[in-house]
C-alpha atoms as a PDB file:
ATOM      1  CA  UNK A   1       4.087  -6.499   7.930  1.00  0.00           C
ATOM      2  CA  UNK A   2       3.296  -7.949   4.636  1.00  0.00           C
ATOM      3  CA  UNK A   3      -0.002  -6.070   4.473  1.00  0.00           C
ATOM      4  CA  UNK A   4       1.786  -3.152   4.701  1.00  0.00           C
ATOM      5  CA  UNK A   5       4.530  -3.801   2.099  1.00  0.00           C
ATOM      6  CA  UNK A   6       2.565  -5.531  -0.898  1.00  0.00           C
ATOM      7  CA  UNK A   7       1.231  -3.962  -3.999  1.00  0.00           C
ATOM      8  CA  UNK A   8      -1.929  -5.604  -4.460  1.00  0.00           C
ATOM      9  CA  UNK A   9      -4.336  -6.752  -1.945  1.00  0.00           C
ATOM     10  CA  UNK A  10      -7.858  -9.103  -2.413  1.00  0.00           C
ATOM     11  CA  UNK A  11     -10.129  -9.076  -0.101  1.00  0.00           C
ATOM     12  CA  UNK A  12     -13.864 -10.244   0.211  1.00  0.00           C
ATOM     13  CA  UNK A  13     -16.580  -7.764   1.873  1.00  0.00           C
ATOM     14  CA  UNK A  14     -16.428  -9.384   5.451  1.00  0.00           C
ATOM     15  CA  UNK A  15     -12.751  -8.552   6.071  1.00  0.00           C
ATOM     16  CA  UNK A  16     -13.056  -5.009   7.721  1.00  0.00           C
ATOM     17  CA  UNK A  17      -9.747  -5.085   9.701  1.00  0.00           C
ATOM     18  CA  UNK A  18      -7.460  -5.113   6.599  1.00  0.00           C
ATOM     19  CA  UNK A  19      -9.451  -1.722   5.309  1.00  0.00           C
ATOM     20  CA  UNK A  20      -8.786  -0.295   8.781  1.00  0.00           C
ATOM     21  CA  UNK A  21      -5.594  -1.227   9.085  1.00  0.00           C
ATOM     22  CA  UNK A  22      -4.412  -0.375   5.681  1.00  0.00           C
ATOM     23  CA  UNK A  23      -6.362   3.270   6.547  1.00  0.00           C
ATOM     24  CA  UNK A  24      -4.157   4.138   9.630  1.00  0.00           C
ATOM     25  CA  UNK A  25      -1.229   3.200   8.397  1.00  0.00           C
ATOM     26  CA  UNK A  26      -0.748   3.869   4.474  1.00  0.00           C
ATOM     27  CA  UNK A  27      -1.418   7.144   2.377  1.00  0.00           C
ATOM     28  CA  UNK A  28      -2.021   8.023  -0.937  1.00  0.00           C
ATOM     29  CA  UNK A  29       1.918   7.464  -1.891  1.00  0.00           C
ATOM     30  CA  UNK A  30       2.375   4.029  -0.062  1.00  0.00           C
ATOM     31  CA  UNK A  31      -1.448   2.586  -0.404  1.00  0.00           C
ATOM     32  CA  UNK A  32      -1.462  -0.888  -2.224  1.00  0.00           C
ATOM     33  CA  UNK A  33      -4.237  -1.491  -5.149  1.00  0.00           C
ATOM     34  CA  UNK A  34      -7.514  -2.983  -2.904  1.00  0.00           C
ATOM     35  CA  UNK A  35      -9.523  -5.581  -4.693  1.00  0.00           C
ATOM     36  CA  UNK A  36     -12.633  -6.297  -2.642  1.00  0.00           C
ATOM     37  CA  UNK A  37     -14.484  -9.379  -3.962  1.00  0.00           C
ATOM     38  CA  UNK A  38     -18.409  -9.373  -3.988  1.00  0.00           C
ATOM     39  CA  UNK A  39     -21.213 -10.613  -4.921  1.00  0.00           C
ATOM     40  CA  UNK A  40     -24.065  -9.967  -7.209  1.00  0.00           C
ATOM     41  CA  UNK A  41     -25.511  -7.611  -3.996  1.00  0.00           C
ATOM     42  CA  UNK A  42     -23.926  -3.762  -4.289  1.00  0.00           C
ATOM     43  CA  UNK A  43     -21.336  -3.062  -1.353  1.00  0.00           C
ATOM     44  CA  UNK A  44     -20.594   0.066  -0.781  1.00  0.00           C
ATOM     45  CA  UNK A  45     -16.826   0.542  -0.167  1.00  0.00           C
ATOM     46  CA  UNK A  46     -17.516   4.422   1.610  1.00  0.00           C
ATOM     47  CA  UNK A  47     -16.773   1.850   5.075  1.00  0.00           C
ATOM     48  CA  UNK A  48     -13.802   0.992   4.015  1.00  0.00           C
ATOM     49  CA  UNK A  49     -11.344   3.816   4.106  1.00  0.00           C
ATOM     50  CA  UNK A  50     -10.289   7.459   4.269  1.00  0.00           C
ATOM     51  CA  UNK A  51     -11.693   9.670   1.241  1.00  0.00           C
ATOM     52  CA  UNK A  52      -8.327  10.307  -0.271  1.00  0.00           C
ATOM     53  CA  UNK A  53      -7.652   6.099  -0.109  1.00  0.00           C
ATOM     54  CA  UNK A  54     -11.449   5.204  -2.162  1.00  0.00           C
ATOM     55  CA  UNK A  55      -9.538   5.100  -5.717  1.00  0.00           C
ATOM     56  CA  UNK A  56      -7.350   2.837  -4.579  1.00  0.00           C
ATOM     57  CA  UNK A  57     -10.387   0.251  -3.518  1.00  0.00           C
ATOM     58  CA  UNK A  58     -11.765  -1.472  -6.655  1.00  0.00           C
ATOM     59  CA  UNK A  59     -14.639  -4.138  -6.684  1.00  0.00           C
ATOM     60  CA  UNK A  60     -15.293  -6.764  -8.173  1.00  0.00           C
ATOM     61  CA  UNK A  61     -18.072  -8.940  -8.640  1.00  0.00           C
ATOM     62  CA  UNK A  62     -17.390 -12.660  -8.677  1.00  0.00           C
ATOM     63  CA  UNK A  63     -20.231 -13.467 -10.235  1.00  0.00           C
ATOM     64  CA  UNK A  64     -19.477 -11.213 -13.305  1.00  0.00           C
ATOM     65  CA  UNK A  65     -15.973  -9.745 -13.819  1.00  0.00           C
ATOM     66  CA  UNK A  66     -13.634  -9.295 -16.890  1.00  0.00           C
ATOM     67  CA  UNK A  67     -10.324 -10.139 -16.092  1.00  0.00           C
ATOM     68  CA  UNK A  68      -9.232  -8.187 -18.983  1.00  0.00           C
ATOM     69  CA  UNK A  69     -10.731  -5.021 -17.424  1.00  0.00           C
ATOM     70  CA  UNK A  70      -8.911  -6.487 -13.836  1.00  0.00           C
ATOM     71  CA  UNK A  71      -5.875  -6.388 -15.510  1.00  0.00           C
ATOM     72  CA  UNK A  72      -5.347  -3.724 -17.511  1.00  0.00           C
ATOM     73  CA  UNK A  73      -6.222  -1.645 -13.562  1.00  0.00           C
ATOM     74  CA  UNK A  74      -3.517  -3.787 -11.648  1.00  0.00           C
ATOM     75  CA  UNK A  75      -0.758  -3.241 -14.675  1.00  0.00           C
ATOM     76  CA  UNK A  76      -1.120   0.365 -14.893  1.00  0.00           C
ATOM     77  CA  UNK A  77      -1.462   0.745 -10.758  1.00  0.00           C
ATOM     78  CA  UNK A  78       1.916  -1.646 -10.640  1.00  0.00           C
ATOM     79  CA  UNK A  79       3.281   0.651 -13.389  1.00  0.00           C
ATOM     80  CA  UNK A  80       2.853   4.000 -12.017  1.00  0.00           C
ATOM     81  CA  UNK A  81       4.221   2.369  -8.786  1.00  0.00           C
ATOM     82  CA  UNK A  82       7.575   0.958 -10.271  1.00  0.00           C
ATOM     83  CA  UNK A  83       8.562   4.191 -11.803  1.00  0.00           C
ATOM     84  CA  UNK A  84      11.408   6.184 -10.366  1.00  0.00           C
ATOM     85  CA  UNK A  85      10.357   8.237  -7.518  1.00  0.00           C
ATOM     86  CA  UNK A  86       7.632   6.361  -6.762  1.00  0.00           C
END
């Protein structure tokens, strides 16, 4: 139920059930931000979800990230989520 109702989700490359779960239940209007941690090795995300759900997948590698680039993409997701209608 939580899954379902948060915002933001992080999740590492093994966890396949949250993906699938996320891609029977949620659309494009309800989907929460995915971050899928990984390594230095290249994952593709095309496993994880429906087409229309990729953009809201993002990955990042724990080996090399900037958090400033990580969140300026969760603050604008979170805003266009908190505005009315949305």
């Amino acid at each position: 139920h939580s899954l379902l109702n948060a915002k933001v989700v992080i999740i590492g490359t093994q966890q396949k059930m949250i993906p699938k779960l996320l891609s029977i239940y949620c659309n494009p209007e309800n989907m929460p931000l995915v971050i899928v941690l990984t390594n230095e090795t290249y994952y593709s995300l095309s496993s994880f979800s429906r087409t229309e759900l990729q953009p809201f997948f993002i990955r990042v590698n724990v080996n090399d990230y900037n958090m400033e680039t990580i969140a300026t993409i969760v603050n604008q997701f979170l805003q266009t989520r908190t505005q009315p209608g949305k």
